[in-house]
C-alpha atoms as a PDB file:
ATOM      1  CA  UNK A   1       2.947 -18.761  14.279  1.00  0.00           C
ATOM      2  CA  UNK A   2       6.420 -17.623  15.224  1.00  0.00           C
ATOM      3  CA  UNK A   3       7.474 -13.883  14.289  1.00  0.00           C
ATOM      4  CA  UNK A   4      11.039 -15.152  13.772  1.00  0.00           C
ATOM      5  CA  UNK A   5       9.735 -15.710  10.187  1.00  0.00           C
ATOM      6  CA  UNK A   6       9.069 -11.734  10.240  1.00  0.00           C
ATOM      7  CA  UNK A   7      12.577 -10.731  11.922  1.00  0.00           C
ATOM      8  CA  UNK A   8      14.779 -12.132   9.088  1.00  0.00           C
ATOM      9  CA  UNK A   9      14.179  -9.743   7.228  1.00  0.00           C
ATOM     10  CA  UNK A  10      14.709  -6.356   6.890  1.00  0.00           C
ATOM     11  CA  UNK A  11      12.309  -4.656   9.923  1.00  0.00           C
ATOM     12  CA  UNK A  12      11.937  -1.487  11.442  1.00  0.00           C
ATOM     13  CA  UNK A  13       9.864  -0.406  14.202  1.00  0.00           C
ATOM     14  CA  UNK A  14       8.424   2.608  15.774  1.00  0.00           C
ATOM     15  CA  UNK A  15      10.435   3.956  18.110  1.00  0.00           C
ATOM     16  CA  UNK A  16       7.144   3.999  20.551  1.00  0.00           C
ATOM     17  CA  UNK A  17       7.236   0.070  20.571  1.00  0.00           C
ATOM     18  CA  UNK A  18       9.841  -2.067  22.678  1.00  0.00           C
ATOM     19  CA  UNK A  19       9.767  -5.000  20.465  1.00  0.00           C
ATOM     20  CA  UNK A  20       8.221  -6.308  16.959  1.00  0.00           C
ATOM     21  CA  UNK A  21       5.549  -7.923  19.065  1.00  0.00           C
ATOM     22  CA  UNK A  22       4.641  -4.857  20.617  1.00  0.00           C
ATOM     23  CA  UNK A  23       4.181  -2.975  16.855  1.00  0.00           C
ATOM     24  CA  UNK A  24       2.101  -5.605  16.037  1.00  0.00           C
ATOM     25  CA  UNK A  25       0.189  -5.941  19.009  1.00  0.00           C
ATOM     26  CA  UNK A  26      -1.093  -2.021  17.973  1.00  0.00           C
ATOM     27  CA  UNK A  27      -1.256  -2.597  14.515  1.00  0.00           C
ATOM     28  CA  UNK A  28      -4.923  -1.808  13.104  1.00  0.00           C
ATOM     29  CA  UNK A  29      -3.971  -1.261   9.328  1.00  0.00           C
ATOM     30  CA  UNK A  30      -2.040  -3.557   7.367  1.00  0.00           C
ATOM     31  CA  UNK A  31      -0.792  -2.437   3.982  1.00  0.00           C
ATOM     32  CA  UNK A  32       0.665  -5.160   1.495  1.00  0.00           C
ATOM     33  CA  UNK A  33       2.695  -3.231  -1.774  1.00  0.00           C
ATOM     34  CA  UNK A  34       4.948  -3.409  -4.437  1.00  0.00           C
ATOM     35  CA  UNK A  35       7.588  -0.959  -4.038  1.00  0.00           C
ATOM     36  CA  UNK A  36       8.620   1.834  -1.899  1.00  0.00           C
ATOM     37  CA  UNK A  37       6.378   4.965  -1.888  1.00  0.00           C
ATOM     38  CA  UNK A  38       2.781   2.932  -2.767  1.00  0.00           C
ATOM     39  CA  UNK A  39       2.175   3.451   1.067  1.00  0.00           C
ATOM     40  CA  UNK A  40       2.070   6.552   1.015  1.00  0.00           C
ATOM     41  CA  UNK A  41       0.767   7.280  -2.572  1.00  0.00           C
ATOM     42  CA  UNK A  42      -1.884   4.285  -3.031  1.00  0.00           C
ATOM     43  CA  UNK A  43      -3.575   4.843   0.505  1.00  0.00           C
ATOM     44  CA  UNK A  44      -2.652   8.602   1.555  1.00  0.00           C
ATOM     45  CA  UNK A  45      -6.297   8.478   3.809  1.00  0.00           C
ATOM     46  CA  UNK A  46      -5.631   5.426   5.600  1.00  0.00           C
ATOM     47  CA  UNK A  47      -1.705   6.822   6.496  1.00  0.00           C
ATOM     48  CA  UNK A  48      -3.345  10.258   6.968  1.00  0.00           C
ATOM     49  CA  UNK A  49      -5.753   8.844   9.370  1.00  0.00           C
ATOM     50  CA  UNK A  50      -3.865   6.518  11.511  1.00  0.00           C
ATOM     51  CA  UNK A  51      -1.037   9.525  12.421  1.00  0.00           C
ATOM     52  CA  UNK A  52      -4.172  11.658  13.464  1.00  0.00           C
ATOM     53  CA  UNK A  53      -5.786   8.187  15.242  1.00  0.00           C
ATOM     54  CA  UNK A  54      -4.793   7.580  18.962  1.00  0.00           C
ATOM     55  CA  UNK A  55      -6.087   4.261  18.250  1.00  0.00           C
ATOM     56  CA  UNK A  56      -5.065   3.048  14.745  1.00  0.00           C
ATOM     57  CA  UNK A  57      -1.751   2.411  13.541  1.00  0.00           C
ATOM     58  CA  UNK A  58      -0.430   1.102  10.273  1.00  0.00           C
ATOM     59  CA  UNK A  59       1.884  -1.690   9.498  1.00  0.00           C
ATOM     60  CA  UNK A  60       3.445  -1.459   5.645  1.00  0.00           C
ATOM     61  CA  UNK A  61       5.068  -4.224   4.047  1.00  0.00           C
ATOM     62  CA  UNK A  62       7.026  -3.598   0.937  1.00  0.00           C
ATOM     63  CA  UNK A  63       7.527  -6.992  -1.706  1.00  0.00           C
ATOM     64  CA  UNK A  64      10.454  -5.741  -4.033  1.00  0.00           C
ATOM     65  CA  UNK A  65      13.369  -2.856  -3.889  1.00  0.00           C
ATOM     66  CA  UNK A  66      12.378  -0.736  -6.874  1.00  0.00           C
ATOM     67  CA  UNK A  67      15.210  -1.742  -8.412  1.00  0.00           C
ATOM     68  CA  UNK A  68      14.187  -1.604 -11.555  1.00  0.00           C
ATOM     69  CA  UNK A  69      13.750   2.075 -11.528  1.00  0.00           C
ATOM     70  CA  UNK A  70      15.705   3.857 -14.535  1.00  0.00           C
ATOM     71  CA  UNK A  71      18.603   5.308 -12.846  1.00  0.00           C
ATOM     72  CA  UNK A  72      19.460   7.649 -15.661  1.00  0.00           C
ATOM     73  CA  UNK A  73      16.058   9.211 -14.806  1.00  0.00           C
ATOM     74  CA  UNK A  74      16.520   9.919 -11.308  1.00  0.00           C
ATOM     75  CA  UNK A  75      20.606  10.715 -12.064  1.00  0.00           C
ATOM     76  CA  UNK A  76      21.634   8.019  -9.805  1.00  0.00           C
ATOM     77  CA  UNK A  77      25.273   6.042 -10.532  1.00  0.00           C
ATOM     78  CA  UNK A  78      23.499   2.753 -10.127  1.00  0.00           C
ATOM     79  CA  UNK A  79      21.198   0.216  -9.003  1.00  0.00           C
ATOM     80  CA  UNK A  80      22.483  -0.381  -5.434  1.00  0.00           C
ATOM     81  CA  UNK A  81      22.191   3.540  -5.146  1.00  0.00           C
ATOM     82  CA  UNK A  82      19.010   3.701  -6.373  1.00  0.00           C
ATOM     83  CA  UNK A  83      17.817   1.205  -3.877  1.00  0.00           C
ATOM     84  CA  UNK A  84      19.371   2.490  -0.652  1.00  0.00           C
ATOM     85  CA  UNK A  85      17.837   5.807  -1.566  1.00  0.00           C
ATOM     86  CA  UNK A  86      14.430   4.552  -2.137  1.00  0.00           C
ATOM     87  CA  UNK A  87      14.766   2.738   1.173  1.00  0.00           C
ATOM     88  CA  UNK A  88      16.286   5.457   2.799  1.00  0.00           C
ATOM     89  CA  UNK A  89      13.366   7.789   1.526  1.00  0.00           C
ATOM     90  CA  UNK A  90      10.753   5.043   2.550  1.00  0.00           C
ATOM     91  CA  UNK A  91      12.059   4.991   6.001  1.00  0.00           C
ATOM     92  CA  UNK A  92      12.062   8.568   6.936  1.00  0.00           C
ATOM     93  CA  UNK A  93       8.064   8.113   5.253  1.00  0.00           C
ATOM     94  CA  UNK A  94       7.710   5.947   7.939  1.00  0.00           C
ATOM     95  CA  UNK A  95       8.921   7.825  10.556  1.00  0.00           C
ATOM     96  CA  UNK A  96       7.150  10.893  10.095  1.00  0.00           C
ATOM     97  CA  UNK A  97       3.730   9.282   9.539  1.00  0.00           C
ATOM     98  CA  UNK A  98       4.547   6.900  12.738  1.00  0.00           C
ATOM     99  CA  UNK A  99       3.953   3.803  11.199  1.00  0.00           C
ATOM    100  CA  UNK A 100       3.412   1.167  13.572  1.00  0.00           C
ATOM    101  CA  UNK A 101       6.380  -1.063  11.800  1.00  0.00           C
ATOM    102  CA  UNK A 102       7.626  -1.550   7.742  1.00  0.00           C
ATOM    103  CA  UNK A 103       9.861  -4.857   6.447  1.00  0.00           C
ATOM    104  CA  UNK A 104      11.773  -4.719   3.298  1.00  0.00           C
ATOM    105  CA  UNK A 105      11.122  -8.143   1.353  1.00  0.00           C
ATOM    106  CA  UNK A 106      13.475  -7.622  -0.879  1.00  0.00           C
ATOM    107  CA  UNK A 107      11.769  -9.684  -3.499  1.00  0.00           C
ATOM    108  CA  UNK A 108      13.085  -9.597  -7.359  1.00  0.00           C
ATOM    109  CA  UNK A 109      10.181  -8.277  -9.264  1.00  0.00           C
ATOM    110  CA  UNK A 110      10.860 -11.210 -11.960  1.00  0.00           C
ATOM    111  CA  UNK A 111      10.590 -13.738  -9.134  1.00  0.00           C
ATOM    112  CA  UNK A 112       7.484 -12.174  -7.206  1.00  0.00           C
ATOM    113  CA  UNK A 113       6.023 -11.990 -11.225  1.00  0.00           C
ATOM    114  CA  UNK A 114       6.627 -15.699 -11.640  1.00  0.00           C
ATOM    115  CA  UNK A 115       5.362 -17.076  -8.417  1.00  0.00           C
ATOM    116  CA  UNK A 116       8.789 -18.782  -7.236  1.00  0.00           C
ATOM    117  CA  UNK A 117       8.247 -16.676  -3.829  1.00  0.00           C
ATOM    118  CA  UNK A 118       5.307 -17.754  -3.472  1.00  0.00           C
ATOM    119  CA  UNK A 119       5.546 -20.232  -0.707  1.00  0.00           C
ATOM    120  CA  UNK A 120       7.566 -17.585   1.502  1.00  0.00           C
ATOM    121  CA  UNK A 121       5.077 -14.683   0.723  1.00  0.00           C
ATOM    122  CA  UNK A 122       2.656 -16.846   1.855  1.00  0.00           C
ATOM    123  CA  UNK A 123       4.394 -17.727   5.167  1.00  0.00           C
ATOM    124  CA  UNK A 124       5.296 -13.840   5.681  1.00  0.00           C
ATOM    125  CA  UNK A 125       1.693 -12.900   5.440  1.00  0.00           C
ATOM    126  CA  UNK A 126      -0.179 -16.026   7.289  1.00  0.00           C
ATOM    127  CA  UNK A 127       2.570 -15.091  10.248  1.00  0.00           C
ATOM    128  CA  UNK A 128       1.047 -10.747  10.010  1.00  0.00           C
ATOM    129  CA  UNK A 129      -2.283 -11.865  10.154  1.00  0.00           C
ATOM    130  CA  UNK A 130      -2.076 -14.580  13.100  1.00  0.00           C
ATOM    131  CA  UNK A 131       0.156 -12.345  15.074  1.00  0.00           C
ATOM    132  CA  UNK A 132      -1.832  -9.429  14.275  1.00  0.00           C
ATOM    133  CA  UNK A 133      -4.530  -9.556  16.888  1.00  0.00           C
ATOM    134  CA  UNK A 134      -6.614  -6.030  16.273  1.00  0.00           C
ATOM    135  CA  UNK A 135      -6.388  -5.987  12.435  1.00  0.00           C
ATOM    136  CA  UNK A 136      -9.494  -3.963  10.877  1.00  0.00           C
ATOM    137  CA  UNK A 137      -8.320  -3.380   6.855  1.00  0.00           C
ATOM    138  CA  UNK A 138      -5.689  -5.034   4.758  1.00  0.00           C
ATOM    139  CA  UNK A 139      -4.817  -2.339   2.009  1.00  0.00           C
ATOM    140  CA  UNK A 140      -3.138  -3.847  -1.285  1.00  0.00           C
ATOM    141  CA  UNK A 141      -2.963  -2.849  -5.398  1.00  0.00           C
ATOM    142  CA  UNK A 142      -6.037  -4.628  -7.261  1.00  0.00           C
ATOM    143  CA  UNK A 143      -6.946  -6.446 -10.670  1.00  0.00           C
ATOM    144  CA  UNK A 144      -6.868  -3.630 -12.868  1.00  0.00           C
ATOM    145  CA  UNK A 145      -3.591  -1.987 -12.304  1.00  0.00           C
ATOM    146  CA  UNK A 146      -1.551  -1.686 -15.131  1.00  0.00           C
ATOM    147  CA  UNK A 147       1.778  -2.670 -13.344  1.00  0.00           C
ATOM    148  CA  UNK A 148       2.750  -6.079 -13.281  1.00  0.00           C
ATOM    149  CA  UNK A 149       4.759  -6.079 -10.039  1.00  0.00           C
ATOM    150  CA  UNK A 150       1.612  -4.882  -8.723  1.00  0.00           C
ATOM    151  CA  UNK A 151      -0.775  -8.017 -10.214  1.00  0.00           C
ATOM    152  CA  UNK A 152       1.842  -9.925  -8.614  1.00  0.00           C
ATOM    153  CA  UNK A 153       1.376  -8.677  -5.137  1.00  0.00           C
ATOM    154  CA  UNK A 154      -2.111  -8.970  -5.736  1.00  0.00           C
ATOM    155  CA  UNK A 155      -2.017 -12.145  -6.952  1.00  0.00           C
ATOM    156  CA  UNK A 156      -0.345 -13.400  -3.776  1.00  0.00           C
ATOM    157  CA  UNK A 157      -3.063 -11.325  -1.798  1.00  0.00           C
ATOM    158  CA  UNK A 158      -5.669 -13.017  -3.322  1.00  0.00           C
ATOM    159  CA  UNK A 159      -4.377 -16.120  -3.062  1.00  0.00           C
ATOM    160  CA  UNK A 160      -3.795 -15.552   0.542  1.00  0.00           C
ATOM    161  CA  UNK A 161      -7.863 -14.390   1.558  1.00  0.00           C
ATOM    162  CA  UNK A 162      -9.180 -17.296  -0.415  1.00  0.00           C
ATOM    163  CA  UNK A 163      -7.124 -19.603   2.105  1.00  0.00           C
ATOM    164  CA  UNK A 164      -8.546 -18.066   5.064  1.00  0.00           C
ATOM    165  CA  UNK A 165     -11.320 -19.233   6.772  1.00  0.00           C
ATOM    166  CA  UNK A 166     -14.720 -17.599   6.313  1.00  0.00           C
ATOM    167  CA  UNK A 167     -15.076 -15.940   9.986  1.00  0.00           C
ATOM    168  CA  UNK A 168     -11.281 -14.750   9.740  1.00  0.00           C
ATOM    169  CA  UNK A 169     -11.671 -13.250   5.912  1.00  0.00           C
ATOM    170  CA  UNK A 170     -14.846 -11.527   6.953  1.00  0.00           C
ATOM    171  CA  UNK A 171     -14.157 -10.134  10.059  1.00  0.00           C
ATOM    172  CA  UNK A 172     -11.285  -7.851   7.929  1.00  0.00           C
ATOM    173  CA  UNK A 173     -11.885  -5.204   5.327  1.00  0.00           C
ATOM    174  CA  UNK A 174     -10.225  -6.378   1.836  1.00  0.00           C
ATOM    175  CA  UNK A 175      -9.136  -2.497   0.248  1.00  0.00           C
ATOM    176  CA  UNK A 176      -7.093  -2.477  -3.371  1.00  0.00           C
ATOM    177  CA  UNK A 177      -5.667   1.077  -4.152  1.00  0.00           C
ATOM    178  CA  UNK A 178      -5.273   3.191  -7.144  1.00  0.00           C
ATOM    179  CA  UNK A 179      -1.607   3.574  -8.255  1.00  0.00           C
ATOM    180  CA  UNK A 180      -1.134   2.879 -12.447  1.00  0.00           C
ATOM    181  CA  UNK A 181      -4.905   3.445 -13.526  1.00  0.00           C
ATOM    182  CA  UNK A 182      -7.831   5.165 -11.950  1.00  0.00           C
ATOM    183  CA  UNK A 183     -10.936   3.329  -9.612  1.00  0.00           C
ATOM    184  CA  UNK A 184     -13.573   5.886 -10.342  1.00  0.00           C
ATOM    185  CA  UNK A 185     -15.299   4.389 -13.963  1.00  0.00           C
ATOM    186  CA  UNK A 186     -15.962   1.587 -11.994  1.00  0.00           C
ATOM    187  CA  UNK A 187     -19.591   0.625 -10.246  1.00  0.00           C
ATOM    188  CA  UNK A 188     -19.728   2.563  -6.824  1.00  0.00           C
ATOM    189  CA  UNK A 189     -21.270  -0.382  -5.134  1.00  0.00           C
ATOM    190  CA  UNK A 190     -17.799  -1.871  -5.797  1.00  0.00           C
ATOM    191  CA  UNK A 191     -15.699   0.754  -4.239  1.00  0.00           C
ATOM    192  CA  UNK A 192     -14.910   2.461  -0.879  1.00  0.00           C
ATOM    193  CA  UNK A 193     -13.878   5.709  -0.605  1.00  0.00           C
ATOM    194  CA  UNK A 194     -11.996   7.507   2.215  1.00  0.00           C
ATOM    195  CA  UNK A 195     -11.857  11.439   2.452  1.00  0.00           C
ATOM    196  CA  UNK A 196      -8.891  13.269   3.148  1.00  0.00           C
ATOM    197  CA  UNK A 197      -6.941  17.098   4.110  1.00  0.00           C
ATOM    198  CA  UNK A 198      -4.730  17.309   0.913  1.00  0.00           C
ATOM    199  CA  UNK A 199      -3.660  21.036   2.921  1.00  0.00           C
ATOM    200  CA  UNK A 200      -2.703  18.902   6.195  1.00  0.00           C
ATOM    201  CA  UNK A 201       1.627  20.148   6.289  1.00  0.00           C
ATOM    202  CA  UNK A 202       2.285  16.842   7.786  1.00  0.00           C
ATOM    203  CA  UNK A 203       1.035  14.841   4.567  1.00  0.00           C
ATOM    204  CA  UNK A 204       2.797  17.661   2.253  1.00  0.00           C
ATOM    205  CA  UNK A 205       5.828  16.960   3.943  1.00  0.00           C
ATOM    206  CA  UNK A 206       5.651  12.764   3.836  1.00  0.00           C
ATOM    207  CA  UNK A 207       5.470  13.416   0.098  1.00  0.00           C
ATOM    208  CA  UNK A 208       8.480  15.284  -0.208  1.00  0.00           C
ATOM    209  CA  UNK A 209      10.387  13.056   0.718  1.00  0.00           C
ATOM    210  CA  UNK A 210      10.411  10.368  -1.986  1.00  0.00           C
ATOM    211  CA  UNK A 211      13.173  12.779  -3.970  1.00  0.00           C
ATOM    212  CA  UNK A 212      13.830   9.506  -6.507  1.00  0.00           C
ATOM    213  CA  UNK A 213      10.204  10.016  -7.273  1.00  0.00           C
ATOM    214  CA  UNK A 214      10.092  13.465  -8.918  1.00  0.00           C
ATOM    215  CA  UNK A 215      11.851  13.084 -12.533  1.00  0.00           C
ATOM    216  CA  UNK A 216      12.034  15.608 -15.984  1.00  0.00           C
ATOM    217  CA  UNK A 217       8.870  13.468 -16.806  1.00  0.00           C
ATOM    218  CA  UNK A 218       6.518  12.254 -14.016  1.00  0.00           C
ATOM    219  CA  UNK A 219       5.775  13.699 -10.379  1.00  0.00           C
ATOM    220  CA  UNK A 220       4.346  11.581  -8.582  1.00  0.00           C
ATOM    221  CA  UNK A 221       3.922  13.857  -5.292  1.00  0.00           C
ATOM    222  CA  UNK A 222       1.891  15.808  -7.366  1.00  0.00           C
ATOM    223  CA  UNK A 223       0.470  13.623  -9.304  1.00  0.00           C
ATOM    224  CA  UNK A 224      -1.492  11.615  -6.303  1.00  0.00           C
ATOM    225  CA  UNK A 225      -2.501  14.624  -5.270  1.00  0.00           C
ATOM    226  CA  UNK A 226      -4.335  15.916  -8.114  1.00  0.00           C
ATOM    227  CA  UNK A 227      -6.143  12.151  -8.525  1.00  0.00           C
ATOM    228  CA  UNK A 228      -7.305  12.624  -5.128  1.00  0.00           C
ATOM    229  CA  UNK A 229      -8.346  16.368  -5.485  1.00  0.00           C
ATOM    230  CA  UNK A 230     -10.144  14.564  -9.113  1.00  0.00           C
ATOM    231  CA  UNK A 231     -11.948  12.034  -6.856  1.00  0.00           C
ATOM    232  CA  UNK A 232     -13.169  14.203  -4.530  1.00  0.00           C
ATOM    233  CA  UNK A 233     -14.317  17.062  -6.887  1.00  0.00           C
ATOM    234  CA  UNK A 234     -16.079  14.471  -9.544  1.00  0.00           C
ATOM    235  CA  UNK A 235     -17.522  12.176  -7.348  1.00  0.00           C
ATOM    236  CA  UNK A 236     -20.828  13.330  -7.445  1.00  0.00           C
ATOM    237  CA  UNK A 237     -21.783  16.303  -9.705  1.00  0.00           C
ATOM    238  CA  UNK A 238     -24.740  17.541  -7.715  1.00  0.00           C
ATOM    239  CA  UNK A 239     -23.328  17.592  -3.852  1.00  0.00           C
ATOM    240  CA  UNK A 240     -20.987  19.900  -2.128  1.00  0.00           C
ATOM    241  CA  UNK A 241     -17.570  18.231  -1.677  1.00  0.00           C
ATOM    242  CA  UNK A 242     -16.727  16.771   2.053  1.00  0.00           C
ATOM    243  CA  UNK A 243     -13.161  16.302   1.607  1.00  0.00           C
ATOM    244  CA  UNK A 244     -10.792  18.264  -0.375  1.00  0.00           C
ATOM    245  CA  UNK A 245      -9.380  15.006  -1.666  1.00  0.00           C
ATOM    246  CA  UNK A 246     -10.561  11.269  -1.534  1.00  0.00           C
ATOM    247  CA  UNK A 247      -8.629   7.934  -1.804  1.00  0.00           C
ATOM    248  CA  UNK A 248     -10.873   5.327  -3.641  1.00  0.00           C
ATOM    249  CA  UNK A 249     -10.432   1.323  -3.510  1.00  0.00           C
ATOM    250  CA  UNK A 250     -11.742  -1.528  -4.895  1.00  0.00           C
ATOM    251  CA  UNK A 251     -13.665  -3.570  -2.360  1.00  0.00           C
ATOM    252  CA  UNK A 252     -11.971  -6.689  -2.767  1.00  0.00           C
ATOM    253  CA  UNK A 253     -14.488  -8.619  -0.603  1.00  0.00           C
ATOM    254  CA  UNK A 254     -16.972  -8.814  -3.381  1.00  0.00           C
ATOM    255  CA  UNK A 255     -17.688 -10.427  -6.633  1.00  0.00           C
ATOM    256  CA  UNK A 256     -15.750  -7.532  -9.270  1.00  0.00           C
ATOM    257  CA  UNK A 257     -15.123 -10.350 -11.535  1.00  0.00           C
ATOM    258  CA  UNK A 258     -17.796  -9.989 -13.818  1.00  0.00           C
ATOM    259  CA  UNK A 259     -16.051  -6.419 -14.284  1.00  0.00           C
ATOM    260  CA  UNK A 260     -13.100  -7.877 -15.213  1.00  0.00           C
ATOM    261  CA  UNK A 261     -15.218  -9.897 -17.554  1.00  0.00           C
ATOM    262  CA  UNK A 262     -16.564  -7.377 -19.011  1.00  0.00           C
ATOM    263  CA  UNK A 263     -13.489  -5.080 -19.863  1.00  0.00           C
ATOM    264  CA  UNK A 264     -11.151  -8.709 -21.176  1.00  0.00           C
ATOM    265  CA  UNK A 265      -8.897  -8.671 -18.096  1.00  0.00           C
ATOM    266  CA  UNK A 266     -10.475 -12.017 -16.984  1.00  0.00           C
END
């Protein structure tokens, strides 16, 4: 399938890499989200790990704008400025954590929510994972996030792995991240967790830069922080702590349905 598809949109690429073939060519970790900044504050272990990794690199691809932020909360004149900063600030994210390559979608939220993308979604991620040659783990949001931007991605996800073809969808690991609701009430045979340095200056420094994202009334720098510091200190409460914070997912490769079920989200 031809990358074309990939290069009208909005695409940057490592600096390391002579052409979008080349980015993809080393990609390893693919990472599907709503908005800019659930890269880096869904799966902080899998970015953390791929700039340490001489091997694995990440590839983010970002659905919508965030323009739906409130600009009065992050004292912003308007939309458009809102936008270009969040972009801005998810570039320079990118950069520092040497992502392997990052499009801009530029989806509406209400249009990604009501499924009138869906037929170019589905195009944009069939053409990552054909001309994605080395891809290990897909990282996404999952079922029982409480943001509906997020189902939506999800949704197209899911809609996506249930096309492929048994050998393809097994030989990849299916991850859904943590952003508006915790992971950790659910069954540990249905998660994955990843340990990471919550110390390590580079990672302090990739969360300082989403600026827009630190308001009068939520921090989310901090806040993703302390849920991984949480995860890794109440995991188990009889065993030293490994990590001094852990990102947990949702394995989306098995049958969580019957959790769903079980809670009326199904």
């Amino acid at each position: 399938m031809n990358i074309d598809v990939l290069n009208s949109y909005d695409y940057h690429i490592n600096d390391r890499f002579k052409t979008s073939g080349d980015a993809l060519d080393a990609t390893t970790d693919l990472v599907l989200i709503a908005h800019p900044d659930d890269i880096e504050f869904m799966c902080p272990s899998a970015m953390q790990r791929c700039y340490q990794s001489n091997t694995d690199h990440l590839f983010g691809v970002v659905f919508t704008s965030g323009s739906g932020g409130n600009i009065g909360v992050h004292k912003l004149e308007s939309q458009r400025a809102l936008v270009n900063q969040r972009k801005h600030e998810q570039i320079e994210a990118m950069q520092l954590a040497g992502y392997s390559g990052l499009i801009f979608l530029d989806i509406e939220s209400g249009d990604l929510r009501g499924g009138a993308k869906h037929d170019e979604v589905q195009l944009v991620l069939e053409t990552l994972l054909t001309n994605i040659p080395d891809l290990k783990r897909v990282y996404t949001h999952q079922p029982f996030d409480k943001h509906k931007t997020h189902q939506a991605v999800f949704a197209e996800v899911e809609s996506l792995i249930n096309q492929l073809e048994e050998s393809k969808r097994s030989s990849i690991q299916w991850l859904g991240g943590e952003v508006w609701g915790s992971l950790g009430l659910l069954p540990e045979s249905l998660l994955i967790r990843e340990g990471l340095d919550l110390a390590d200056d580079r990672l302090v420094k990739i969360f300082g830069v989403f600026a827009s994202q630190i308001s009068v009334s939520k921090d989310y720098p901090n806040a993703v922080k302390g849920r991984c510091l949480a995860n890794a200190t109440f995991k188990d409460p009889y065993q030293e702590t490994t990590f001094s914070g852990e990102s947990i997912f949702l394995d989306l490769s098995l049958n969580y349905k019957p959790v769903l079920q079980a809670l009326g989200q199904l």
